[in-house]
PDB file of N, CA and C in Angstrom:
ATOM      1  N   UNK A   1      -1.566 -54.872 -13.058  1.00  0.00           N
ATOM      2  CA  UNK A   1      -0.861 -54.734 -14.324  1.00  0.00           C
ATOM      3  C   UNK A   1      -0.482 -53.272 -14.576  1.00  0.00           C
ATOM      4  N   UNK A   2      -1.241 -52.295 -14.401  1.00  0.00           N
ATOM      5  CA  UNK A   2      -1.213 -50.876 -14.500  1.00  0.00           C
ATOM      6  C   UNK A   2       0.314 -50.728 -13.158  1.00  0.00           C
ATOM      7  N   UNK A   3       0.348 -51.380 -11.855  1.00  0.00           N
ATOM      8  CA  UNK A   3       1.293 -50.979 -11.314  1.00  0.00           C
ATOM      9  C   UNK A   3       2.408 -51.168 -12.238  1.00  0.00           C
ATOM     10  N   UNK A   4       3.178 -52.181 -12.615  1.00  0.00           N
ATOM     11  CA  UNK A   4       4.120 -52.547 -13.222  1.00  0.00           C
ATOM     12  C   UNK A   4       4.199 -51.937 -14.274  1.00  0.00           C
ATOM     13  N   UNK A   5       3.750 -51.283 -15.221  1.00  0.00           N
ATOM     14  CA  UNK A   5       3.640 -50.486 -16.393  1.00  0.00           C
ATOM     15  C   UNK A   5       3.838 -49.036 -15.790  1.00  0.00           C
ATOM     16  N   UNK A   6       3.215 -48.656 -14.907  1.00  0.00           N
ATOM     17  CA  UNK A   6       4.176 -47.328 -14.222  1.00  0.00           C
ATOM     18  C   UNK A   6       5.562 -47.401 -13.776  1.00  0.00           C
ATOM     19  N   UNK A   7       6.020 -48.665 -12.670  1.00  0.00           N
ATOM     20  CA  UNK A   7       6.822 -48.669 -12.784  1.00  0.00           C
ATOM     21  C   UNK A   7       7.962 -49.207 -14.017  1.00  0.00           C
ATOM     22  N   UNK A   8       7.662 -49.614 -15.100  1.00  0.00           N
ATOM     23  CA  UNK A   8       8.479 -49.529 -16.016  1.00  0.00           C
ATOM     24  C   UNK A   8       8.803 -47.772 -16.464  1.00  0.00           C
ATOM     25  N   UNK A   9       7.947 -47.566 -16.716  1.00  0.00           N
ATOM     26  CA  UNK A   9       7.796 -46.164 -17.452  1.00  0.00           C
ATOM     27  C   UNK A   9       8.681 -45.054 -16.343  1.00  0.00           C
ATOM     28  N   UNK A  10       8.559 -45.410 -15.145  1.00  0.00           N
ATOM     29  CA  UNK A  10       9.552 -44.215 -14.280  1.00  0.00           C
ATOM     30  C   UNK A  10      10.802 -44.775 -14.106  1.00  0.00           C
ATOM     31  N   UNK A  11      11.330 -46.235 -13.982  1.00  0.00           N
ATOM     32  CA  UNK A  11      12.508 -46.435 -14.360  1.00  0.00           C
ATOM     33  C   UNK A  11      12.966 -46.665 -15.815  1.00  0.00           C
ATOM     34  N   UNK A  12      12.273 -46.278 -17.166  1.00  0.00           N
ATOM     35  CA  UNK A  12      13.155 -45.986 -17.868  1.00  0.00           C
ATOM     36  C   UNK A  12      13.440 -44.481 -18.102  1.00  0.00           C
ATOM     37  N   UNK A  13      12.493 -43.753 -17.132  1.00  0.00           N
ATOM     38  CA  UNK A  13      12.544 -42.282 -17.623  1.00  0.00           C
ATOM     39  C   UNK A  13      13.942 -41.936 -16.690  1.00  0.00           C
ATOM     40  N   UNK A  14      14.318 -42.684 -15.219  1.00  0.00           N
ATOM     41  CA  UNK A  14      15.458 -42.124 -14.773  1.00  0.00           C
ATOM     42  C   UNK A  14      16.273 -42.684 -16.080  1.00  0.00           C
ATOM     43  N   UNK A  15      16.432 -43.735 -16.098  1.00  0.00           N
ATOM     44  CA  UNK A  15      17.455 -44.626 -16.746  1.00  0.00           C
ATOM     45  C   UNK A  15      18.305 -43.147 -17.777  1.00  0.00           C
ATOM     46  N   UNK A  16      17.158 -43.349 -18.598  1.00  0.00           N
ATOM     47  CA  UNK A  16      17.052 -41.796 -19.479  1.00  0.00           C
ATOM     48  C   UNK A  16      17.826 -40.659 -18.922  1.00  0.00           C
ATOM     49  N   UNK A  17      17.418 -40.437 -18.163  1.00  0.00           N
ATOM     50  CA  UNK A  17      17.762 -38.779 -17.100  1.00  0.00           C
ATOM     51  C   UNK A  17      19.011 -39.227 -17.224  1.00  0.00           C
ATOM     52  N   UNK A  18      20.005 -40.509 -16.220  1.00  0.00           N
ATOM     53  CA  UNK A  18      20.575 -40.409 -15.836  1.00  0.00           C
ATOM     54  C   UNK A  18      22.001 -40.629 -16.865  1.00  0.00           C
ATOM     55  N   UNK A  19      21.775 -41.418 -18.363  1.00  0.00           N
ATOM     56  CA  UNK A  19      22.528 -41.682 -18.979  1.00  0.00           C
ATOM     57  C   UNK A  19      22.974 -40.247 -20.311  1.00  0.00           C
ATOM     58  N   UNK A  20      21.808 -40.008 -20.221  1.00  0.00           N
ATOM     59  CA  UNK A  20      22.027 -39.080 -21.154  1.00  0.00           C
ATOM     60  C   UNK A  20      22.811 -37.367 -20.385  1.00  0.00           C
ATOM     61  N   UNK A  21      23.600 -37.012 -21.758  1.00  0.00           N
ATOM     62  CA  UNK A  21      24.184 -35.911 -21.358  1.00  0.00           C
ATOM     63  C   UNK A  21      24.258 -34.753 -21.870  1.00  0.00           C
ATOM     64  N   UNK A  22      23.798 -33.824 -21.508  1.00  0.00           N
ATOM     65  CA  UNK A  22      23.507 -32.965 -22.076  1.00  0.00           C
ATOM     66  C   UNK A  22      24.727 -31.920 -22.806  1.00  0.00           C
ATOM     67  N   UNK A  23      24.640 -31.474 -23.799  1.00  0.00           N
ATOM     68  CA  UNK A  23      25.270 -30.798 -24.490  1.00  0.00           C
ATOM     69  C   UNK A  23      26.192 -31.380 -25.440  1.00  0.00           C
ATOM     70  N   UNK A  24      25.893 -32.562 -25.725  1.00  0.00           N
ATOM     71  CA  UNK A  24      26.064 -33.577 -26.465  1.00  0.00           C
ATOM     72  C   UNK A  24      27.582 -34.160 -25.883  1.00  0.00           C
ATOM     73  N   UNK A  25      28.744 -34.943 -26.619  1.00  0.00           N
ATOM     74  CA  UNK A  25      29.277 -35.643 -26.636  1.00  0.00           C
ATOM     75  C   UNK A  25      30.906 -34.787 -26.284  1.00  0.00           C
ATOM     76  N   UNK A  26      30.977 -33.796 -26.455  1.00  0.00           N
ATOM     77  CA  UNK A  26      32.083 -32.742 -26.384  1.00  0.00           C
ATOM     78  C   UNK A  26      32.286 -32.296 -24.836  1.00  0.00           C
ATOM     79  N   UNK A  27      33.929 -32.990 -24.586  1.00  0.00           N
ATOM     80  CA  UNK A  27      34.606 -32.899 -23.600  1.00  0.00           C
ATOM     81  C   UNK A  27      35.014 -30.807 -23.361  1.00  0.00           C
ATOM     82  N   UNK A  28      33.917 -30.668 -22.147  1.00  0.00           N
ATOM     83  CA  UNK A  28      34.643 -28.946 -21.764  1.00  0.00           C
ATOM     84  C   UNK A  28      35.898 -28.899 -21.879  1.00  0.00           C
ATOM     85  N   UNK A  29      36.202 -27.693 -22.146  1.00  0.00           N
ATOM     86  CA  UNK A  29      37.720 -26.896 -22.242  1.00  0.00           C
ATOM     87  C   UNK A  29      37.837 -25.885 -20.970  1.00  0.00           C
ATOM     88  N   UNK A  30      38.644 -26.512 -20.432  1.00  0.00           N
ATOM     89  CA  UNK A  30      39.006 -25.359 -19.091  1.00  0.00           C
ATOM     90  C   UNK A  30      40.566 -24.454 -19.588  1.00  0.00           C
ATOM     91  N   UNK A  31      40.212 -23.397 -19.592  1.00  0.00           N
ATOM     92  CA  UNK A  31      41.350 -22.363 -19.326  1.00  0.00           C
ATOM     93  C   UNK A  31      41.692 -21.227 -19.209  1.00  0.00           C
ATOM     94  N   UNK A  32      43.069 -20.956 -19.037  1.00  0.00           N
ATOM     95  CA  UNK A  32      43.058 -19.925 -17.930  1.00  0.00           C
ATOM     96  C   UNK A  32      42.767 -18.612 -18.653  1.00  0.00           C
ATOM     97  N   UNK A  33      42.057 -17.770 -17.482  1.00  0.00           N
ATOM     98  CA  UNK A  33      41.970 -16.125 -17.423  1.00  0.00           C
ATOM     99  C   UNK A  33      42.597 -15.359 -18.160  1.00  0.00           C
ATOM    100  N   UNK A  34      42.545 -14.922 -19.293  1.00  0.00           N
ATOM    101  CA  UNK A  34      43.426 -14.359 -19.932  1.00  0.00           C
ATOM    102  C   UNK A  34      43.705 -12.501 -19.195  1.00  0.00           C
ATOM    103  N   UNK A  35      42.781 -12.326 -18.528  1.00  0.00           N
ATOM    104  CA  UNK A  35      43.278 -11.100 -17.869  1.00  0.00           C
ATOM    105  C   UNK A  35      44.723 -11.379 -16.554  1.00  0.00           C
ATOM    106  N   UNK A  36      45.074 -10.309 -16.456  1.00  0.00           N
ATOM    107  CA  UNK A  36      46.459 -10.315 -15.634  1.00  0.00           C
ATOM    108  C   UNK A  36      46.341 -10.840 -14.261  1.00  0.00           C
ATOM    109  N   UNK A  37      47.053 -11.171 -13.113  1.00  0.00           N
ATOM    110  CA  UNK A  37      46.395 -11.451 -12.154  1.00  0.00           C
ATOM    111  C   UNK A  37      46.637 -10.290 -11.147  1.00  0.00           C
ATOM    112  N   UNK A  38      47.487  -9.556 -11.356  1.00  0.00           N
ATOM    113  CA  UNK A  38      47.790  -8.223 -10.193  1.00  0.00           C
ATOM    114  C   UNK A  38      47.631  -6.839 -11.397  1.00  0.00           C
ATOM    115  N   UNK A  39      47.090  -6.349 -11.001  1.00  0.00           N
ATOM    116  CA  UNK A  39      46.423  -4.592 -11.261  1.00  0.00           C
ATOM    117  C   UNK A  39      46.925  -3.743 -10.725  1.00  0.00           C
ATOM    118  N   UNK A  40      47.629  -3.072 -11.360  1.00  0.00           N
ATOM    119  CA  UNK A  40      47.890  -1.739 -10.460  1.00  0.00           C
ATOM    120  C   UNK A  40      46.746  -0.813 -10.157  1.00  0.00           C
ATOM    121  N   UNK A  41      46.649   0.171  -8.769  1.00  0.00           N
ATOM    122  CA  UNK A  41      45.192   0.491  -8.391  1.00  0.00           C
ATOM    123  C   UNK A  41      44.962   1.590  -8.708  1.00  0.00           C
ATOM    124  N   UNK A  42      44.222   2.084  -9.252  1.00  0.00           N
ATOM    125  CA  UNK A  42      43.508   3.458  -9.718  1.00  0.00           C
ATOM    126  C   UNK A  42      44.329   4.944  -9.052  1.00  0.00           C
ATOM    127  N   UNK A  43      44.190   4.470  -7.731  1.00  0.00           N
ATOM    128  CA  UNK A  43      44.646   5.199  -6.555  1.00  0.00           C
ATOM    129  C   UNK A  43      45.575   4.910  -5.654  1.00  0.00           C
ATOM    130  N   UNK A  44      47.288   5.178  -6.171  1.00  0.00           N
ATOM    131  CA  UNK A  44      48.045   4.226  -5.159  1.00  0.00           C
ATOM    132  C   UNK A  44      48.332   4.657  -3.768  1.00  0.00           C
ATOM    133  N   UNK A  45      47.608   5.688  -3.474  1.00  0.00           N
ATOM    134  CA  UNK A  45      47.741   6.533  -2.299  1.00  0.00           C
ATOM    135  C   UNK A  45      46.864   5.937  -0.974  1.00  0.00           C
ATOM    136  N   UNK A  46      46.156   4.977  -1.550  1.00  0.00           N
ATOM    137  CA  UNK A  46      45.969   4.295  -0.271  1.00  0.00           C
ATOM    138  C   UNK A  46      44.357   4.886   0.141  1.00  0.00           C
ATOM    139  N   UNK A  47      43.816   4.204   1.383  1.00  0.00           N
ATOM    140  CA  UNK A  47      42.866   4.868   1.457  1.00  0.00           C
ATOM    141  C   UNK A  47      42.995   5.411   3.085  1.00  0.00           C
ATOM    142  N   UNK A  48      42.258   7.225   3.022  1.00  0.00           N
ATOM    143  CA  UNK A  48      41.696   7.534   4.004  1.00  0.00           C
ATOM    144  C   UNK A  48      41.322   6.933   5.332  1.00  0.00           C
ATOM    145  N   UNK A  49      42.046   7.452   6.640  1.00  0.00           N
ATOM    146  CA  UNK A  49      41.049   6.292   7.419  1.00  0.00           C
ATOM    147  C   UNK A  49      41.093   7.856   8.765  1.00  0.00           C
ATOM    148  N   UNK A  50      39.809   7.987   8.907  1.00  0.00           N
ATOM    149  CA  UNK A  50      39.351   9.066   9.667  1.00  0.00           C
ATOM    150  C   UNK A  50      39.978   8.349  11.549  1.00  0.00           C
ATOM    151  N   UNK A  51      40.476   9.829  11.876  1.00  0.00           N
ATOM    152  CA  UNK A  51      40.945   9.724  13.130  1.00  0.00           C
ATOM    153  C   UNK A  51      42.303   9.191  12.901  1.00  0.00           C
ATOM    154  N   UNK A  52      43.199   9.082  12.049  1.00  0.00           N
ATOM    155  CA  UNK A  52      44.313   8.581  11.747  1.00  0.00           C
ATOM    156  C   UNK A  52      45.582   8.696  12.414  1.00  0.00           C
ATOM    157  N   UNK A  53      45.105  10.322  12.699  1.00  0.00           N
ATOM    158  CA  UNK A  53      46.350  11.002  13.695  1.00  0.00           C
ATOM    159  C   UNK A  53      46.100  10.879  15.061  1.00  0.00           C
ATOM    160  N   UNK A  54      45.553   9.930  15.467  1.00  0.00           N
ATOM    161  CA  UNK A  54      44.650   9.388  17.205  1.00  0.00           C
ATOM    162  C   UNK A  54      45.939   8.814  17.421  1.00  0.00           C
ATOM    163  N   UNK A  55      46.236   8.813  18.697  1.00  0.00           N
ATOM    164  CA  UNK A  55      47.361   8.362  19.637  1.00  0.00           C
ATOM    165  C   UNK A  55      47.560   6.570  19.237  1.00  0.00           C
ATOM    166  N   UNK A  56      46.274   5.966  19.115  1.00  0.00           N
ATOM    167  CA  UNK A  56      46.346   4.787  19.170  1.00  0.00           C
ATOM    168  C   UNK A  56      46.486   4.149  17.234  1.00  0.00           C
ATOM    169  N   UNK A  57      45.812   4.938  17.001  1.00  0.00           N
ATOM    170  CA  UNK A  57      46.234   4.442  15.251  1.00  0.00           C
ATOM    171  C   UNK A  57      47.607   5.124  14.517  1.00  0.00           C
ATOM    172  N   UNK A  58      47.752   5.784  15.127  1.00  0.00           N
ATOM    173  CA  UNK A  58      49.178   6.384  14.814  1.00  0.00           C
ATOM    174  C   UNK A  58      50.315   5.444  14.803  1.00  0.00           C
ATOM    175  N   UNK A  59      50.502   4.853  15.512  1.00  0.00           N
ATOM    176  CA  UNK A  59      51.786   3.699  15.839  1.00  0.00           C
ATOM    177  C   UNK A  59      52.704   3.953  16.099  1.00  0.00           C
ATOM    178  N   UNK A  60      53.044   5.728  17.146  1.00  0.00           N
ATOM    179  CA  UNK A  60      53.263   6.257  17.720  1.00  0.00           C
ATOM    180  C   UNK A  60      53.204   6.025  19.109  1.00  0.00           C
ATOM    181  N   UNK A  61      54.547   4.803  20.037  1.00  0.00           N
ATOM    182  CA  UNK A  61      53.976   4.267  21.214  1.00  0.00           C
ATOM    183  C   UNK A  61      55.198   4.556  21.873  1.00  0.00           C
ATOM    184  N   UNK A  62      55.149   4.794  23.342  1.00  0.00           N
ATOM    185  CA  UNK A  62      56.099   5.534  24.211  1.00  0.00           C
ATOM    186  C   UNK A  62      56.200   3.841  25.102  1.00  0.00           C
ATOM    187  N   UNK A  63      57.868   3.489  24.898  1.00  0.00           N
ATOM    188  CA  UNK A  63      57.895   2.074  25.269  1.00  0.00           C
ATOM    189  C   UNK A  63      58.859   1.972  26.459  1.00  0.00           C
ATOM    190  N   UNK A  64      58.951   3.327  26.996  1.00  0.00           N
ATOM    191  CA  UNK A  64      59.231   3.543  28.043  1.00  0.00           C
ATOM    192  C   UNK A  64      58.977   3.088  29.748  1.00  0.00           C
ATOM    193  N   UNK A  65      57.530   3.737  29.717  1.00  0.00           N
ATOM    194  CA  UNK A  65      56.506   3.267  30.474  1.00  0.00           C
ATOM    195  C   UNK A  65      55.572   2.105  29.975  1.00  0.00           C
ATOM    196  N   UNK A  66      55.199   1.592  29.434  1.00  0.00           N
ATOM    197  CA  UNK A  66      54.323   0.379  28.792  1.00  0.00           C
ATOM    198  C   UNK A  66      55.141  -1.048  29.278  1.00  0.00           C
ATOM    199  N   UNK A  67      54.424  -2.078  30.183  1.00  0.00           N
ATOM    200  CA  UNK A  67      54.762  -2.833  30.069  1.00  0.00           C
ATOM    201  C   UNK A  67      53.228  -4.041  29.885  1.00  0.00           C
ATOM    202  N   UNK A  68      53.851  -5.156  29.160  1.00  0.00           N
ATOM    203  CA  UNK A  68      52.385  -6.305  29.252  1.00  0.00           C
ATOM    204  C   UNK A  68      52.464  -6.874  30.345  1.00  0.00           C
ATOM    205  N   UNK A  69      53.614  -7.376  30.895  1.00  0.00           N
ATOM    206  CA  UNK A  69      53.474  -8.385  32.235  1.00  0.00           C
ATOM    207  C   UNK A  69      54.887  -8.034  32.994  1.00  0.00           C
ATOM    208  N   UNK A  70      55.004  -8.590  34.202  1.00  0.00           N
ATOM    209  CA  UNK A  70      56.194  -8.711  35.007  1.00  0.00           C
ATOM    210  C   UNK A  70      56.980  -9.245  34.063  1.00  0.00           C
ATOM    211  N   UNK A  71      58.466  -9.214  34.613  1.00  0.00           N
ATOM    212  CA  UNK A  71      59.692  -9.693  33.871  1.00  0.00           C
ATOM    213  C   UNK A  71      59.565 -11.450  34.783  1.00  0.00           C
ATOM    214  N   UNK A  72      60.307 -12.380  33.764  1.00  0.00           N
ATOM    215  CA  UNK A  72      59.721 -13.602  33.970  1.00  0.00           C
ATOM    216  C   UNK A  72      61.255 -13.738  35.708  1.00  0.00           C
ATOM    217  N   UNK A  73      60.884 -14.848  35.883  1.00  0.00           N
ATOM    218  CA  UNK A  73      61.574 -15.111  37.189  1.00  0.00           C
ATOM    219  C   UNK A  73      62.687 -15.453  37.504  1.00  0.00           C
ATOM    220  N   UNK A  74      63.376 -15.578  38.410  1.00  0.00           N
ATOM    221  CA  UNK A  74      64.740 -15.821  38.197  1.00  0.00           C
ATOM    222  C   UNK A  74      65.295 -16.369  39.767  1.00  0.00           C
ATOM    223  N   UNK A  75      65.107 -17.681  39.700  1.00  0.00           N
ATOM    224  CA  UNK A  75      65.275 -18.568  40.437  1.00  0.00           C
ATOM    225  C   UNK A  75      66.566 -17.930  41.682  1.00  0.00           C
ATOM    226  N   UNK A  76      66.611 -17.837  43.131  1.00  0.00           N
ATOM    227  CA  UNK A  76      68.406 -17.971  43.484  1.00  0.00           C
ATOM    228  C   UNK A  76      68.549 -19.347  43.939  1.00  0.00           C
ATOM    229  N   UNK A  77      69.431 -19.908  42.715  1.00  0.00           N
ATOM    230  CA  UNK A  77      70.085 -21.352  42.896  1.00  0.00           C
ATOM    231  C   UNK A  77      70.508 -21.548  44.361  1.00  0.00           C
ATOM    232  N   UNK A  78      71.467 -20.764  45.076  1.00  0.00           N
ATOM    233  CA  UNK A  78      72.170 -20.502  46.375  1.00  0.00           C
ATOM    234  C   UNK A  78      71.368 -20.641  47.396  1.00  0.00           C
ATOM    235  N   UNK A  79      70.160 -19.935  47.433  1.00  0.00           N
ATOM    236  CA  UNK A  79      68.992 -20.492  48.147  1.00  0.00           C
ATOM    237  C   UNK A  79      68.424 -21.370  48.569  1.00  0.00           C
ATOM    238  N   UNK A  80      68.126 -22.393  47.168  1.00  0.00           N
ATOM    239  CA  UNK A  80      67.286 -23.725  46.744  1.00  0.00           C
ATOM    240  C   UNK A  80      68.437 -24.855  47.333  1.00  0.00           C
ATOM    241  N   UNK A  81      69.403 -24.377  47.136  1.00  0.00           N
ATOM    242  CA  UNK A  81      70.728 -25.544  47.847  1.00  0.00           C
ATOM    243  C   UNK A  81      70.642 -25.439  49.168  1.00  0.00           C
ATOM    244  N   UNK A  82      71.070 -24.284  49.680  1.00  0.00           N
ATOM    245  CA  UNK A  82      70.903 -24.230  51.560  1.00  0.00           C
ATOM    246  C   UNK A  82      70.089 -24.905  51.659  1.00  0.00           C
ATOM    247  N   UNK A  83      68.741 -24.552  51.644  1.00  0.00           N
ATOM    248  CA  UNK A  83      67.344 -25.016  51.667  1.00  0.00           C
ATOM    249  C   UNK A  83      67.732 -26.246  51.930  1.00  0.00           C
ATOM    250  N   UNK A  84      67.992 -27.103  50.930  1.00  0.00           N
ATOM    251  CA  UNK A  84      68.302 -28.240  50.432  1.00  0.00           C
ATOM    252  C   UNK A  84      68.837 -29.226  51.153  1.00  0.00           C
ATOM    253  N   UNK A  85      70.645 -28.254  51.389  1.00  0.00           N
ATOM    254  CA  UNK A  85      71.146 -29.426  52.321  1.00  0.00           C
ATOM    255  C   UNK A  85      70.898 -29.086  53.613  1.00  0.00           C
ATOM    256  N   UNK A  86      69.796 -28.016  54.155  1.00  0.00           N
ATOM    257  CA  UNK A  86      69.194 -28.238  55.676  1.00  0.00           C
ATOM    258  C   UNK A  86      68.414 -29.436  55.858  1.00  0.00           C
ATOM    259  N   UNK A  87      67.517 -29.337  54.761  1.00  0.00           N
ATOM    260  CA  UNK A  87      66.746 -30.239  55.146  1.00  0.00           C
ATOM    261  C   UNK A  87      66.980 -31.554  55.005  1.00  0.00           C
ATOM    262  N   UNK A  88      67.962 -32.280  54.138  1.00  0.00           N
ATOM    263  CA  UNK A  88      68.549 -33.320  54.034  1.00  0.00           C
ATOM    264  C   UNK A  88      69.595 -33.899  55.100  1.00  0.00           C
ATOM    265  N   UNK A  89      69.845 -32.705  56.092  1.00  0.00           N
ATOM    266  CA  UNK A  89      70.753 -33.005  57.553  1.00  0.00           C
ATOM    267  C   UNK A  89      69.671 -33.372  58.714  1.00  0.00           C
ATOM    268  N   UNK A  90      68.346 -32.399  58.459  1.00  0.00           N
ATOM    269  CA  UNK A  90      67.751 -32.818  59.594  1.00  0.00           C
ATOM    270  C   UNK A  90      66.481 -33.849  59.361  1.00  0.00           C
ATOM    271  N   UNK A  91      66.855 -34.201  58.281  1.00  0.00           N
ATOM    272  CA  UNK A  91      65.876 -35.542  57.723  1.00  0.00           C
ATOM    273  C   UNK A  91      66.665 -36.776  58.048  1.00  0.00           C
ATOM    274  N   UNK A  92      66.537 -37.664  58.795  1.00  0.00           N
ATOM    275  CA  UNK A  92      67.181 -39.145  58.423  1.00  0.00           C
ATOM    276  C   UNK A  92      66.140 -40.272  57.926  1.00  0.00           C
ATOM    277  N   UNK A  93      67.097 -40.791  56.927  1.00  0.00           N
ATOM    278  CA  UNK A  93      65.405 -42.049  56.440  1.00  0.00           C
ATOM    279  C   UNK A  93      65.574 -43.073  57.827  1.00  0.00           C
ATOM    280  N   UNK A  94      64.276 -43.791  57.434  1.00  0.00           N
ATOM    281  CA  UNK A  94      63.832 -44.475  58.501  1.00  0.00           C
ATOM    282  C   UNK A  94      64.322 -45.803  57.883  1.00  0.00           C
ATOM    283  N   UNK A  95      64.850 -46.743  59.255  1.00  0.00           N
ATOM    284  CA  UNK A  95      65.505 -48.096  58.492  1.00  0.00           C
ATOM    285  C   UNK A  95      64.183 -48.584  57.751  1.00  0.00           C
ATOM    286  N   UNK A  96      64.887 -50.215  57.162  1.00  0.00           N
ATOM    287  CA  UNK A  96      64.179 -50.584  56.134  1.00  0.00           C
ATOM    288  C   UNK A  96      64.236 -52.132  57.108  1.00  0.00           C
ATOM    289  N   UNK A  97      63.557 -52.033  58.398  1.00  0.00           N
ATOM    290  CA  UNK A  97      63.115 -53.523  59.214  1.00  0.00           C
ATOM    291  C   UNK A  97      62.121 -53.875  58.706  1.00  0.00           C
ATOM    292  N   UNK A  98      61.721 -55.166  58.558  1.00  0.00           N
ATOM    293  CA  UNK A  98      60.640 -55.789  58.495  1.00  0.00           C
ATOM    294  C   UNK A  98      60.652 -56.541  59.821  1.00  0.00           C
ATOM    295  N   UNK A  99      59.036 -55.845  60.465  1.00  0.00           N
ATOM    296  CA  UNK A  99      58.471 -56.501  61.361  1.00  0.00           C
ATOM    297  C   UNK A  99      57.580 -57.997  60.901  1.00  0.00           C
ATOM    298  N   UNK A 100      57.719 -59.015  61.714  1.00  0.00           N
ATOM    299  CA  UNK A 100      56.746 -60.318  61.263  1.00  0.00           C
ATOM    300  C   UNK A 100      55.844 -60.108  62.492  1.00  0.00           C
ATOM    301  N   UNK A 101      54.593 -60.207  61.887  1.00  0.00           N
ATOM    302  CA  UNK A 101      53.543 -60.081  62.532  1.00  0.00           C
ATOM    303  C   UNK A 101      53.517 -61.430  63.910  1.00  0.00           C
ATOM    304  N   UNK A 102      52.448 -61.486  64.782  1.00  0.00           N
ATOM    305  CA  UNK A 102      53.005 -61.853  66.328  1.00  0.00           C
ATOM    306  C   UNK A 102      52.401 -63.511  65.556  1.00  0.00           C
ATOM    307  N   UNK A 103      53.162 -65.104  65.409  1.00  0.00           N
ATOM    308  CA  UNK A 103      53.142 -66.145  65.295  1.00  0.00           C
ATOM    309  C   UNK A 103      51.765 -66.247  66.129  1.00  0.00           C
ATOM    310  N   UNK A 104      50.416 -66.962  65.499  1.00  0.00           N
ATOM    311  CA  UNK A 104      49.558 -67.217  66.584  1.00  0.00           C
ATOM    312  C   UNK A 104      49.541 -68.920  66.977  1.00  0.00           C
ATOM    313  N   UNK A 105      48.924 -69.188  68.299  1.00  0.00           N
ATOM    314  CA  UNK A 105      49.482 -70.362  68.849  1.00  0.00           C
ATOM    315  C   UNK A 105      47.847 -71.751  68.557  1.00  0.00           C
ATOM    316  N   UNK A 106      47.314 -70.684  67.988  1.00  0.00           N
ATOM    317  CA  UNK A 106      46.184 -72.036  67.931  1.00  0.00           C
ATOM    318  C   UNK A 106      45.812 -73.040  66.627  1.00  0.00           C
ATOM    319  N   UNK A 107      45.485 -74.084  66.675  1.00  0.00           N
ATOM    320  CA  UNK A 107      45.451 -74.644  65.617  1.00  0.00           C
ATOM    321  C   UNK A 107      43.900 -74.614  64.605  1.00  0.00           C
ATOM    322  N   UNK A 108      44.198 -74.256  63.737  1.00  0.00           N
ATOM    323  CA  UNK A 108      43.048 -73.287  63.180  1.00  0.00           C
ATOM    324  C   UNK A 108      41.830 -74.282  62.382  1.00  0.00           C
TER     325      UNK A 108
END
């Protein structure tokens, strides 16, 4: 009897928890930021960045000599044809016979 009387007592205490709401009955108010959304900055000069005048942060680049990769490829069409119709002169296809296998003579 004591079980069932606990469990009453902890499911009405969720029941409780879960229905009730706190801060009573009043739907929140969302809205917006009344501060600005862009600031101008204290300091429009930017910031400091040590070693600045270094060859590589400079953005100062000699594009002369610098390359990332080979230049891409460039097929000779004139080539790929010779090529082409050599090997298509000294290729002949092979006929299209059908051999029938040798008739055997015994009765199976």
């Amino acid at each position: 009897m004591g079980l069932y009387a606990g469990c009453l007592v902890v499911a009405c205490g969720a029941g409780y928890w879960l229905l009730h709401t706190p801060g009573g009955d009043a739907i929140p108010i969302v809205t917006a930021d009344a501060r600005p959304v862009r600031v101008r900055p204290e300091n429009p000069g930017g910031m400091s960045v040590n070693q600045a005048e270094n060859f590589i942060l400079s953005g100062d680049v000699d594009d002369s000599e610098s390359r990332l990769a080979a230049p891409p490829e460039a097929p000779n069409t004139k080539a790929l044809r010779a090529s082409e119709n050599a090997r298509s002169k000294s290729v002949k296809p092979a006929g299209n016979r059908l051999v029938a296998p040798p008739a055997s003579d015994s009765d199976g």
